[in-house]
Protein backbone atom coordinates (compact mmCIF):
# COMPACT_ATOMS: atom_id res chain seq x y z
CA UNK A 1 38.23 47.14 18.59
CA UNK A 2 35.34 49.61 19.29
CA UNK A 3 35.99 51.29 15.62
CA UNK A 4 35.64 47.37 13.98
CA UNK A 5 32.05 47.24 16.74
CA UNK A 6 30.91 50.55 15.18
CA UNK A 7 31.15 49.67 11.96
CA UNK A 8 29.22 46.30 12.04
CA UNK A 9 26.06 48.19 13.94
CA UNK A 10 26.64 50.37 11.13
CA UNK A 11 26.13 47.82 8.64
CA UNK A 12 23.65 46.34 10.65
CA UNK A 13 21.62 48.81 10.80
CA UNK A 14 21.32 49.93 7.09
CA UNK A 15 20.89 46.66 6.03
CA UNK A 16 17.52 46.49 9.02
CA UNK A 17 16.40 49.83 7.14
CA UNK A 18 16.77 48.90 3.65
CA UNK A 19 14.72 45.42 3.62
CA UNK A 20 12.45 47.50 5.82
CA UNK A 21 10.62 49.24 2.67
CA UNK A 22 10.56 46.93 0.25
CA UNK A 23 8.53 44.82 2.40
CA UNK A 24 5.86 47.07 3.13
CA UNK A 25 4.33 47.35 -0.55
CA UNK A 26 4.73 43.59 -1.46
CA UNK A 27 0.93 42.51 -1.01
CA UNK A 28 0.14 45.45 -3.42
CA UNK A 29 2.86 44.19 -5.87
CA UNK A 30 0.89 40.93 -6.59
CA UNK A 31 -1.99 40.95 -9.23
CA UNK A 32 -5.32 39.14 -8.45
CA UNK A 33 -5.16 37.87 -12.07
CA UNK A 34 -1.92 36.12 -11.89
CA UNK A 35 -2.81 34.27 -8.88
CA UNK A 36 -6.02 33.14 -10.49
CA UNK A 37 -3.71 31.57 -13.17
CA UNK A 38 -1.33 30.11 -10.71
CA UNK A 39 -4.43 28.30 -9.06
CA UNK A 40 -5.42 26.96 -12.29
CA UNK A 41 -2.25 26.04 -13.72
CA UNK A 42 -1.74 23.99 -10.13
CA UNK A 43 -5.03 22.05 -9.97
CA UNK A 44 -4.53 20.76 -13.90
CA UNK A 45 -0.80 19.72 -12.57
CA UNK A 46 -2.23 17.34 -9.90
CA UNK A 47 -3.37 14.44 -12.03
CA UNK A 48 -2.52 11.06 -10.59
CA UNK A 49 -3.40 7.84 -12.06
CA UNK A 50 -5.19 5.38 -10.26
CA UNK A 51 -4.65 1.46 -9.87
CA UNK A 52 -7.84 -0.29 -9.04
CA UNK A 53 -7.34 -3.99 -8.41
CA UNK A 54 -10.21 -6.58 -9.40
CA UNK A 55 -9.73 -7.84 -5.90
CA UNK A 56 -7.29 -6.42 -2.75
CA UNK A 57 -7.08 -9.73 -1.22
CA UNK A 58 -6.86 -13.28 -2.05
CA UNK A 59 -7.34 -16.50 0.10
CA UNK A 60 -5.70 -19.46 -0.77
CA UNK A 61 -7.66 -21.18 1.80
CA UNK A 62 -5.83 -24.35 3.46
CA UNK A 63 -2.64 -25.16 2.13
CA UNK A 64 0.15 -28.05 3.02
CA UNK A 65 3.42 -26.68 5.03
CA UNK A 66 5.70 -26.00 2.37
CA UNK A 67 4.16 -25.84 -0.54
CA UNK A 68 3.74 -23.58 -3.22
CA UNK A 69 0.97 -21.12 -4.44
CA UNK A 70 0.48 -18.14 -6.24
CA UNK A 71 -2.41 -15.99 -7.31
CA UNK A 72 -2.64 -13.58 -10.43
CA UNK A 73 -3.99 -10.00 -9.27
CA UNK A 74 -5.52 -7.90 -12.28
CA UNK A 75 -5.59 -4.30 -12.18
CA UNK A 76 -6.55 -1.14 -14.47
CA UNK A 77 -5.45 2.42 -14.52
CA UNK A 78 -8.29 4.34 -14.07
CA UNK A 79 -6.82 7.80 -13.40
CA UNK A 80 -5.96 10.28 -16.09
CA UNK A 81 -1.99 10.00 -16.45
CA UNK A 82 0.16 6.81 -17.12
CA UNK A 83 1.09 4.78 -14.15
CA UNK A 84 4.31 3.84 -13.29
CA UNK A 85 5.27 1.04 -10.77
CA UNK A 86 8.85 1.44 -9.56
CA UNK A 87 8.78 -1.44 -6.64
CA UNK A 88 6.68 -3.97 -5.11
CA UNK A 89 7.51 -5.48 -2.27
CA UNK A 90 6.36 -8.00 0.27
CA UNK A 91 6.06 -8.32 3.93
CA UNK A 92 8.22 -11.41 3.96
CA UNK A 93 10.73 -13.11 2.05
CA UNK A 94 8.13 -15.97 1.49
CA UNK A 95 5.98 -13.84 -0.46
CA UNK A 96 7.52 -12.77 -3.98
CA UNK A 97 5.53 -10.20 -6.62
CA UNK A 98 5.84 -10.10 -10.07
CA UNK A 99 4.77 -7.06 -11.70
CA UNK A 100 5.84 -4.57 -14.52
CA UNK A 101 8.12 -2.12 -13.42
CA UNK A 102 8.63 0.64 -14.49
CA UNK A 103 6.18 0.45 -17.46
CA UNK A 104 4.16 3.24 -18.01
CA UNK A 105 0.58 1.73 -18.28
CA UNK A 106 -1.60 3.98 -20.25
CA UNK A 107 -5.13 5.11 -19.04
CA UNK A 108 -7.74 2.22 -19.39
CA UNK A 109 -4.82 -0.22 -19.60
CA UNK A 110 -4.97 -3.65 -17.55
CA UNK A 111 -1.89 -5.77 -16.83
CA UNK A 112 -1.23 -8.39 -14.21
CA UNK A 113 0.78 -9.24 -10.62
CA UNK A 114 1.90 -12.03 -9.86
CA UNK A 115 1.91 -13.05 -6.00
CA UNK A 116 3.51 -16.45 -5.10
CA UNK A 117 3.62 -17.73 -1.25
CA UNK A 118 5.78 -20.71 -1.14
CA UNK A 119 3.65 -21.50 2.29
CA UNK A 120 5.89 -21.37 5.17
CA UNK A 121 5.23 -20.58 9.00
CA UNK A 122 1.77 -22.42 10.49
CA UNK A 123 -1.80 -21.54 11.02
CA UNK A 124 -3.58 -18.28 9.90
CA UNK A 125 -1.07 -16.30 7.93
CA UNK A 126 -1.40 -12.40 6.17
CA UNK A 127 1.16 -11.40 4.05
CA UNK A 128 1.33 -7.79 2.38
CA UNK A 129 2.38 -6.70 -0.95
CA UNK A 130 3.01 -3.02 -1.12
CA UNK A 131 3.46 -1.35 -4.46
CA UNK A 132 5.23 1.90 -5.14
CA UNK A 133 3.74 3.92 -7.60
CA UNK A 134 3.18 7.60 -8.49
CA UNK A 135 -0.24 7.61 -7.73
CA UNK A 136 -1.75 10.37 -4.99
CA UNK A 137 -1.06 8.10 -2.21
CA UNK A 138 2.59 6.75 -3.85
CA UNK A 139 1.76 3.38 -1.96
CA UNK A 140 -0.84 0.80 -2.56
CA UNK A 141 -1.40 -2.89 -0.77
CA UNK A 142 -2.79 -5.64 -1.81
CA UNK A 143 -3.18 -8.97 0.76
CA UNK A 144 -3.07 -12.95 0.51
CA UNK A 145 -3.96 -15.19 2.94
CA UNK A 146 -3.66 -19.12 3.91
CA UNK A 147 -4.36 -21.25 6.76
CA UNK A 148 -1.21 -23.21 6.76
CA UNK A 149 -1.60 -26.80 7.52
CA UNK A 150 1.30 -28.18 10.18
CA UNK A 151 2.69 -31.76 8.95
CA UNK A 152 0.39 -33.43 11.72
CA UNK A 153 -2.60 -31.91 9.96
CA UNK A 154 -1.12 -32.97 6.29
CA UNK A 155 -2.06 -36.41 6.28
């Protein structure tokens, strides 16, 4: 038992004193030059596109309990690399987007997003599309609202 203790301070130990120098000298080891590169290599590898919507948010104004409205959203990619939508998704079930997944969309490019509301639940409503894309952020959100008439109001 104390020969098997002995010989793992042993090991211990020359394993503490061997990392122990080749630590010491590791700053010196890097050249200035190399992590000038790195730096520039990293800032040309951090282009994003960008999604820029004509509009963020859409009011449908008043609409009847139940029924049925949808809005087209245009957007461009104005960044530098192709964008990519993988998902949109909406706060509610009520509220369904139509977009082009997965597409790459080129630089300049301009395509459209559906957004219908089939104008459920009563009064002032917000509902939230959020997009997943590989933009800086990876999320973007875009808004409709309605004032939703009850079935008193209706007639």
């Amino acid at each position: 038992m104390k020969k098997g203790i002995l010989m793992i301070a042993a090991v211990g130990a020359m394993l503490f004193t061997s990392c122990k120098d080749n630590n010491s000298n590791a700053s010196e080891k890097v050249k200035a030059e190399n992590v000038e590169t790195a730096a520039e290599r990293d800032a040309q590898a951090t282009v994003y596109p960008e999604i820029s919507f004509e509009e963020e948010e859409h009011d449908f104004g008043n609409i009847p309990k139940g029924e049925a409205v949808e809005h087209t959203f245009k957007f461009t990619n104005t960044g530098k690399a192709p964008l990519v939508i993988t998902n949109a998704s909406s706060s509610c079930g009520c509220t369904v987007p139509t977009y082009p997944k997965n597409e790459s969309i080129q630089p300049g490019e301009t395509r459209d997003m559906v957004v219908k509301f089939d104008g459920s639940g009563k009064g002032q409503v917000t509902k939230t599309v959020t997009l997943n894309a590989n933009t800086e952020a990876g999320k973007e959100r875009i808004r409709i609202k309605a004032f939703v008439e009850s079935d008193e109001n209706a007639s």
